[in-house]
Protein backbone atom coordinates (compact mmCIF):
# COMPACT_ATOMS: atom_id res chain seq x y z
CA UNK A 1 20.68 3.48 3.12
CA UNK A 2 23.17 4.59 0.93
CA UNK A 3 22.55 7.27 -2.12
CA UNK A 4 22.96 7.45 -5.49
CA UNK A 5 23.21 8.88 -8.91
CA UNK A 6 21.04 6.86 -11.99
CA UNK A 7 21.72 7.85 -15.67
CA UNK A 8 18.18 8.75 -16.51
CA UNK A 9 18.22 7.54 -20.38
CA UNK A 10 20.08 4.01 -19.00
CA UNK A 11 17.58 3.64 -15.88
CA UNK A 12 14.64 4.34 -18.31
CA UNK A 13 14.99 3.63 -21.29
CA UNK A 14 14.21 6.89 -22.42
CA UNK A 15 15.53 7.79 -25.62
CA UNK A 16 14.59 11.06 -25.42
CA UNK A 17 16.53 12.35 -22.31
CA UNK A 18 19.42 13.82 -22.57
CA UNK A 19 22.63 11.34 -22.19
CA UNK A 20 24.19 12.93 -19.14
CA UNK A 21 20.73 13.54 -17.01
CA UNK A 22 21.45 12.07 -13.96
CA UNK A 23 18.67 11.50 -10.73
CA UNK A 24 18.99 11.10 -6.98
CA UNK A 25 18.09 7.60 -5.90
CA UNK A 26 19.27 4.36 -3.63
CA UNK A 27 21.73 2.01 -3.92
CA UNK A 28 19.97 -0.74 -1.65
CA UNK A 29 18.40 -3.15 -4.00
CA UNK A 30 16.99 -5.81 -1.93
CA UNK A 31 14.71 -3.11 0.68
CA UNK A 32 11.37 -5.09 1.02
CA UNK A 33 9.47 -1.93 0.14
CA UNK A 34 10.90 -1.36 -3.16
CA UNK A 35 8.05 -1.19 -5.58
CA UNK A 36 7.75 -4.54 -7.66
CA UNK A 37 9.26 -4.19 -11.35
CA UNK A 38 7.05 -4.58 -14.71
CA UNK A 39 9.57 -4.85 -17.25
CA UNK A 40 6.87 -4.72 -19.70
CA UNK A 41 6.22 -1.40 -18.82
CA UNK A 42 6.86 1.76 -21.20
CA UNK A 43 7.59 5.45 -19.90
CA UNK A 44 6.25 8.57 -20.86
CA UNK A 45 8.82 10.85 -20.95
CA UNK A 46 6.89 14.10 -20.36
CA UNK A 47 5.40 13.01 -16.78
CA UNK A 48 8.71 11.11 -15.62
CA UNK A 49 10.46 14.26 -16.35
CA UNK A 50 8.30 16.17 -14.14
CA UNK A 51 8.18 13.25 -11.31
CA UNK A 52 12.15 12.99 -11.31
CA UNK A 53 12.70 16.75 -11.02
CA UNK A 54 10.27 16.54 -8.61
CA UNK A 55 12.56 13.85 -6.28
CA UNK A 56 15.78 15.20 -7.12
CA UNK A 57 14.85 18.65 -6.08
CA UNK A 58 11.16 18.66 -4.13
CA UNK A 59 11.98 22.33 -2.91
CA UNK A 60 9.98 21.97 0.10
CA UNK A 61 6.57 20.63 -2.09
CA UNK A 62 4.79 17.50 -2.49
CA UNK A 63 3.93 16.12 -5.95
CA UNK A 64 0.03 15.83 -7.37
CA UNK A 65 -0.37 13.66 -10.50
CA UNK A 66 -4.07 13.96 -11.55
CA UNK A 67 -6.00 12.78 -14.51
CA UNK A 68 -8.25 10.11 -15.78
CA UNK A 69 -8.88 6.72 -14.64
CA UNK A 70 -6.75 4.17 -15.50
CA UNK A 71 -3.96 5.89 -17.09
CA UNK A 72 -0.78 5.11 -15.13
CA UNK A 73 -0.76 7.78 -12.52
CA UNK A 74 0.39 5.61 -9.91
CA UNK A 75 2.21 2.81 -11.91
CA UNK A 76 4.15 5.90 -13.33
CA UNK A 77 5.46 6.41 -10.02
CA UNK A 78 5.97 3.16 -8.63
CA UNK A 79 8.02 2.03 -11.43
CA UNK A 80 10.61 5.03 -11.70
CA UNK A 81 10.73 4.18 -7.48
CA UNK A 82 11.50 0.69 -8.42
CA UNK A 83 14.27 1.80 -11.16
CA UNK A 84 15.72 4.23 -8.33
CA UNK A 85 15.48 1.68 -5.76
CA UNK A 86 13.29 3.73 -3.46
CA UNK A 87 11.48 2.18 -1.08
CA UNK A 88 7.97 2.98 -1.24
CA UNK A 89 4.72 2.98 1.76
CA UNK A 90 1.48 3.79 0.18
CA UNK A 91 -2.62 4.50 1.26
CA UNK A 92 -5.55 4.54 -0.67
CA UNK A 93 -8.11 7.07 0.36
CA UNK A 94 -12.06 6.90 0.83
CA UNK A 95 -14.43 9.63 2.59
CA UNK A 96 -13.76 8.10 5.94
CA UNK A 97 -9.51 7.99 6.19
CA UNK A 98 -8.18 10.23 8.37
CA UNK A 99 -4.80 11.60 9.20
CA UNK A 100 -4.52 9.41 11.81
CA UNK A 101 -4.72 6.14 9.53
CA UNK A 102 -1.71 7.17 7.96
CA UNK A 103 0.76 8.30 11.44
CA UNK A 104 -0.09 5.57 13.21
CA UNK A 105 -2.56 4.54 16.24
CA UNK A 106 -2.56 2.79 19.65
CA UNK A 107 -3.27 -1.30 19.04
CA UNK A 108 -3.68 -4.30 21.13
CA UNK A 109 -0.77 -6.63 20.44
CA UNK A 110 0.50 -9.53 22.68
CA UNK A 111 3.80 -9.65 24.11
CA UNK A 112 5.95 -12.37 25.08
CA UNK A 113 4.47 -13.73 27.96
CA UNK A 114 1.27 -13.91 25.85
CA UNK A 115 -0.50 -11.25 27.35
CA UNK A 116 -2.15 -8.57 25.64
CA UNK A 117 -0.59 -4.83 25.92
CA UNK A 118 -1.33 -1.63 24.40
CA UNK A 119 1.29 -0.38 21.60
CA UNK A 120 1.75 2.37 19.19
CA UNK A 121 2.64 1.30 15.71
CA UNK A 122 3.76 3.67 13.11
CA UNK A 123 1.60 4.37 9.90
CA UNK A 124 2.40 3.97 6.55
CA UNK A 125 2.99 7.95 6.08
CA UNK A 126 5.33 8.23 9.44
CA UNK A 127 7.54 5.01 8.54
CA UNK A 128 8.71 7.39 5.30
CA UNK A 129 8.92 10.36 7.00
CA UNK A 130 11.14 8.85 9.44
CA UNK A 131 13.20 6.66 7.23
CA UNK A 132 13.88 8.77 3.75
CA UNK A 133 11.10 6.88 2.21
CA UNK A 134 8.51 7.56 -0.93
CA UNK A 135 4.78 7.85 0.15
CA UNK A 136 1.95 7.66 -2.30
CA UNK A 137 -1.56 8.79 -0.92
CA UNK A 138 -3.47 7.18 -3.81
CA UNK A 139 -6.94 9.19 -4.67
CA UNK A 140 -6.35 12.46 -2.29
CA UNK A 141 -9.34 14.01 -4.15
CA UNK A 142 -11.64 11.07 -2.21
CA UNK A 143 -10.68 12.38 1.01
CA UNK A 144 -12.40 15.12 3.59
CA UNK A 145 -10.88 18.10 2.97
CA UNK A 146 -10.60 18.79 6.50
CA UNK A 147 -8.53 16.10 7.14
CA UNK A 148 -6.20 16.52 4.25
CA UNK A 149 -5.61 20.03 6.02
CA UNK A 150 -4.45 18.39 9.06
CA UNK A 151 -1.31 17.36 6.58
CA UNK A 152 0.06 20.77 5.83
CA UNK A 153 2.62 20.86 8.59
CA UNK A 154 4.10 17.91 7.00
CA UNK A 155 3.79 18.54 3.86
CA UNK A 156 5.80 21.96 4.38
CA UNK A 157 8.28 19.93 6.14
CA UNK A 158 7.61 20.44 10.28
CA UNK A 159 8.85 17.62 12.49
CA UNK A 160 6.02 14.97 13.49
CA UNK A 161 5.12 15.08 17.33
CA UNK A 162 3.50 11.77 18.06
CA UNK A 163 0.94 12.36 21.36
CA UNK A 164 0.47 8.58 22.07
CA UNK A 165 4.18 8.46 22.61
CA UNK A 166 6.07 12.14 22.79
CA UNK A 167 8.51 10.62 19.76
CA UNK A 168 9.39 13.91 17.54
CA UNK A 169 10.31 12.47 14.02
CA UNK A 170 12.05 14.87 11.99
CA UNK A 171 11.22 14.94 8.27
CA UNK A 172 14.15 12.61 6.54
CA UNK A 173 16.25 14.50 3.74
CA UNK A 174 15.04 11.76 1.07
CA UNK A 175 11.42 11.74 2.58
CA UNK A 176 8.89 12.65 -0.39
CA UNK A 177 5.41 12.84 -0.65
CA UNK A 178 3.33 11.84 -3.94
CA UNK A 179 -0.35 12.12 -4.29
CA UNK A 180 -2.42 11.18 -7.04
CA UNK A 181 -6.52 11.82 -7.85
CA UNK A 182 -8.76 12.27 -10.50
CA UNK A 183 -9.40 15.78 -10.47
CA UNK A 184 -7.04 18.97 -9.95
CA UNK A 185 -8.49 19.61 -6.67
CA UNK A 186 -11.49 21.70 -7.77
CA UNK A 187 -13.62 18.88 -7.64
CA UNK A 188 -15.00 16.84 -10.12
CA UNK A 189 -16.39 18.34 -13.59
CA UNK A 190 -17.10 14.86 -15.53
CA UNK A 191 -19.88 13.81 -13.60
CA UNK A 192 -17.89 10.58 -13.91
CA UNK A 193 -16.09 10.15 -10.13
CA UNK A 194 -18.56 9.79 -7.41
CA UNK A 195 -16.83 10.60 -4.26
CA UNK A 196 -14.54 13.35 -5.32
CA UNK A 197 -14.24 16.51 -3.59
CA UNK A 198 -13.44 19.78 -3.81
CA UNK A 199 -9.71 20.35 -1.77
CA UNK A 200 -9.05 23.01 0.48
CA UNK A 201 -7.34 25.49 -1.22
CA UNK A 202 -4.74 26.20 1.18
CA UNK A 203 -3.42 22.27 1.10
CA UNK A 204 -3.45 22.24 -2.49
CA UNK A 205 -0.48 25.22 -2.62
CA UNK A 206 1.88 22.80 -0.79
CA UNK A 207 1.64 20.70 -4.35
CA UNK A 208 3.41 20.81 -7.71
CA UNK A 209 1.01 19.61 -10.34
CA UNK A 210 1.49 17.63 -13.50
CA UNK A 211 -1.46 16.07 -15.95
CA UNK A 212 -1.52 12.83 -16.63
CA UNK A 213 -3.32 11.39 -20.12
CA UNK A 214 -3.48 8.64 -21.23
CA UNK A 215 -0.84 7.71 -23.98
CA UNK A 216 -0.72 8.45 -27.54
CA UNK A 217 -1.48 5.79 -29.35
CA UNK A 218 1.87 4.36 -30.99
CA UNK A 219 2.88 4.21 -26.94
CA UNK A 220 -0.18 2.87 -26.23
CA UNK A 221 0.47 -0.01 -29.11
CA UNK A 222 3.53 -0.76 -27.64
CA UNK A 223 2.03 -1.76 -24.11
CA UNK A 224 -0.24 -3.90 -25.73
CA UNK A 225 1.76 -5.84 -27.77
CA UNK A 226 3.82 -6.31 -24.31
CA UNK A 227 1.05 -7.17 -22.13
CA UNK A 228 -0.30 -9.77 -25.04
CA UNK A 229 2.14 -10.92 -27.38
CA UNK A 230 0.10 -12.40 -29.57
CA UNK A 231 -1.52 -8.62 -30.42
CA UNK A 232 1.77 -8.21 -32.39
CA UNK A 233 0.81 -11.11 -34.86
CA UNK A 234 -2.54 -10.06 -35.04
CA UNK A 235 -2.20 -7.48 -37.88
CA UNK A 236 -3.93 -3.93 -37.13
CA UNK A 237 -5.70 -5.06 -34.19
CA UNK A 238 -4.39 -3.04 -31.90
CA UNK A 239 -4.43 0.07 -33.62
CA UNK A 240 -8.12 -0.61 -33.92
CA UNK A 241 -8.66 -1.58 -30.48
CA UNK A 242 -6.82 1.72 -29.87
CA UNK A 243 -9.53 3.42 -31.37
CA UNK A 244 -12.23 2.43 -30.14
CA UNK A 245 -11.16 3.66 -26.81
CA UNK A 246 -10.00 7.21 -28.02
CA UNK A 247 -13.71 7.41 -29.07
CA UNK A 248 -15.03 5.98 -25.75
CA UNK A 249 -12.99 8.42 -24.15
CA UNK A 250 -13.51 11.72 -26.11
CA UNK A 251 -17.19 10.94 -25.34
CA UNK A 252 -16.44 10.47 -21.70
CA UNK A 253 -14.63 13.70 -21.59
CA UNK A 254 -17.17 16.00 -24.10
CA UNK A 255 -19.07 17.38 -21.11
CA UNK A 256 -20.76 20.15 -23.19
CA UNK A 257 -21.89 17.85 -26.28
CA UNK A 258 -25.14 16.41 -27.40
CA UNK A 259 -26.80 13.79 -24.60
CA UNK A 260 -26.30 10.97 -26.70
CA UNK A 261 -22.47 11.12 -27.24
CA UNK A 262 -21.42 11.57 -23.61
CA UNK A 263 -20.54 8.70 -21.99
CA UNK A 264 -20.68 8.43 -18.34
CA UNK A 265 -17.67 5.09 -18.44
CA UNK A 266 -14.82 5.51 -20.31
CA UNK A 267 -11.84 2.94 -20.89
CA UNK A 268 -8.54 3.13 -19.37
CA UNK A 269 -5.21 1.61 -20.66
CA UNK A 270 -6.43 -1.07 -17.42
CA UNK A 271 -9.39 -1.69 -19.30
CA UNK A 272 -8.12 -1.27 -22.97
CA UNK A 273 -5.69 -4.55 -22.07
CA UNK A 274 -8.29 -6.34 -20.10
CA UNK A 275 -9.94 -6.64 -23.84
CA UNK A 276 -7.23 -7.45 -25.48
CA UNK A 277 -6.58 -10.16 -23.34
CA UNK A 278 -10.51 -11.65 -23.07
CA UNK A 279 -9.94 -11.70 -27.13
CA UNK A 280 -7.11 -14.22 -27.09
CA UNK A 281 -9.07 -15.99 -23.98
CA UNK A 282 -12.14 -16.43 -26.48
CA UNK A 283 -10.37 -16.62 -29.53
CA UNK A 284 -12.18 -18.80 -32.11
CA UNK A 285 -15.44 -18.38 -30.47
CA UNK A 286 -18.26 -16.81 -32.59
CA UNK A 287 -17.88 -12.78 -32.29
CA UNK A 288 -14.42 -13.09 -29.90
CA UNK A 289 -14.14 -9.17 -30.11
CA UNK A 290 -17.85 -8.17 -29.00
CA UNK A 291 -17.90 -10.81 -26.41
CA UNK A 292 -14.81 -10.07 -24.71
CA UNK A 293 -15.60 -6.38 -25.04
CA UNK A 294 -18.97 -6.72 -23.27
CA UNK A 295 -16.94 -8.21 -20.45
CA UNK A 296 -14.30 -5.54 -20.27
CA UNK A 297 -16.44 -2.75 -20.31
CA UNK A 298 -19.81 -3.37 -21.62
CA UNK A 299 -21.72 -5.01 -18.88
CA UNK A 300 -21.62 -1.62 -16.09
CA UNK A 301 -22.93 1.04 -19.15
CA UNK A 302 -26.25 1.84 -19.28
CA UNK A 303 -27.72 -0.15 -22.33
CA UNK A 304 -27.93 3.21 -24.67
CA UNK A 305 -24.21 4.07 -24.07
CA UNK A 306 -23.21 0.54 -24.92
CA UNK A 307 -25.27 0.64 -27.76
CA UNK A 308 -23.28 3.77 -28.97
CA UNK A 309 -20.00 1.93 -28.31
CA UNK A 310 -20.92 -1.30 -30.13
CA UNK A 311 -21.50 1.32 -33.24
CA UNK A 312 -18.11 2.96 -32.72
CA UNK A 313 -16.48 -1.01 -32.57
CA UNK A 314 -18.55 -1.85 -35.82
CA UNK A 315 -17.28 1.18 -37.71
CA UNK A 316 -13.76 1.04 -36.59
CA UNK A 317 -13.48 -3.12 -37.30
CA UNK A 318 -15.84 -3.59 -40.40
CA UNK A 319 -16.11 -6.56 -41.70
CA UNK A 320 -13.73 -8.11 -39.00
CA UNK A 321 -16.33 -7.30 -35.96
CA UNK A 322 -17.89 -10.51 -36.37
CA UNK A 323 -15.06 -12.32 -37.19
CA UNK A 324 -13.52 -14.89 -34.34
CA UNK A 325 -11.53 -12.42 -32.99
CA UNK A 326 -8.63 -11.61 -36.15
CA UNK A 327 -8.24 -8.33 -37.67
């Protein structure tokens, strides 16, 4: 695949870059493992920067994107693949995926005669290792430490021996590795993310971090309106959606303050549109807001903490809580 130079502020739409930044990327358009484009969605300037310095110039690390639930750390990087035309392989840990899930294993396939026979197919991790690709390991922080140590050769750039089959696959030039988890490695300090764990120390050096948030709230405003048109001729709706879930979420987050104001759910920008979208689905119906609320969040909080959130709703709407869904 050929290489190429993007204009960052054209590529982006990024106002704020500077007019002659220029990344690495591909010139193939039509790969089958280019990400899939959401031209509704907005970037955040801050995090791209890091994630494009990052696959211009890796300097021999990997990338680790951590932060909250639900607020674009993967989408971030799928999308500025998609806009460089970088094809893209992908996993999703849990506390059973091993190293081996992601080079590739010994399966029973059939051949042409229609027998079955033994083969080794590559993993999703080897494939762009081999070939210059992107790969995402989605939720590192779910996965045994121990086996997330058995990636450190890669990740510091060693060739990959394959023992099924004696293939040595040297580490492509364009060959990056992105990770992404809710927690910085230390494990988890919420309370919030069953499952994470604390990362060996000695993996985590072979990463460049960033933080991701989620977005302020005129960005935030802007996705909304673009993931349901109809918010934009609904008056301040949004903004008061908006803040509802910077409430939800400060509670969430407020791990040393009173019992009754932590929150053990929060809302992503996932969830955040998920509401707005239930509203226009039950617009006109008695309460619109509150009921599709209740089924965007609601319904898996304990009853106090949706109690509290119903309060927040009330205070931030007023009168226009019970209203059919209009602000």
């Amino acid at each position: 695949m050929r290489i190429q130079r993007y204009n960052v502020a054209q590529a982006f739409n990024i106002s704020d870059a500077p007019a002659s930044l220029e990344v690495l990327g591909y010139f193939d358009e039509n790969h089958p493992l280019i990400p899939k484009r959401d031209d509704k969605y907005v970037f955040e300037w801050a995090t791209l920067r890091d994630l494009l310095a990052f696959l211009t110039d890796p300097s021999g690390d990997a990338f680790y994107l951590c932060g909250p639930t639900g607020c674009g750390k993967t989408s971030i990087v799928t999308q500025a693949a998609n806009r460089l035309r970088w094809p893209t392989t992908s996993m999703t840990c849990h506390g059973r995926i091993q190293v081996m899930d992601m080079i590739g294993r010994m399966v029973l396939v059939g051949n042409d005669q229609g027998q079955a026979v033994m083969k080794y197919v590559k993993g999703p991790l080897a494939e762009a290792l081999e070939k210059g690709y992107l790969f995402i390991l989605n939720e590192m922080d779910l996965m045994d430490p121990s086996e997330v140590a058995g990636l450190n050769d890669i990740l510091e750039g060693a060739s990959l021996t394959i023992p099924e089959t004696g293939e040595v696959i040297k580490p492509h030039p364009e060959f990056r590795f992105v990770a992404t988890a809710n927690s910085n490695g230390a494990g988890d300090t919420t309370g919030g993310y069953q499952g994470v764990l604390q990362q060996n120390i000695a993996a985590m050096d072979r990463f460049r971090m960033t933080q991701v948030d989620y977005l302020v709230p005129e960005v935030e405003k802007d996705i909304l309106h673009r993931a349901v048109p109809q918010m934009a001729q609904a008056g301040p709706l949004a903004e008061k959606m908006i803040a509802v879930a910077n409430r939800i979420r400060k509670a969430f987050s407020d791990t040393e303050g009173a019992v009754d104001t932590h929150l053990s759910i929060t809302m992503s920008t996932r969830t955040l549109i998920r509401w707005a979208r239930l509203t226009q689905v039950y617009q006109g119906a008695p309460n619109a807001l509150h009921y599709a609320l209740e089924r965007a969040l609601l319904f898996r909080s304990e009853p106090a903490q949706a109690e509290a959130i119903l309060r927040w709703a009330q205070d931030e709407f007023g009168q226009n809580w019970n209203s059919e869904g209009a602000a």
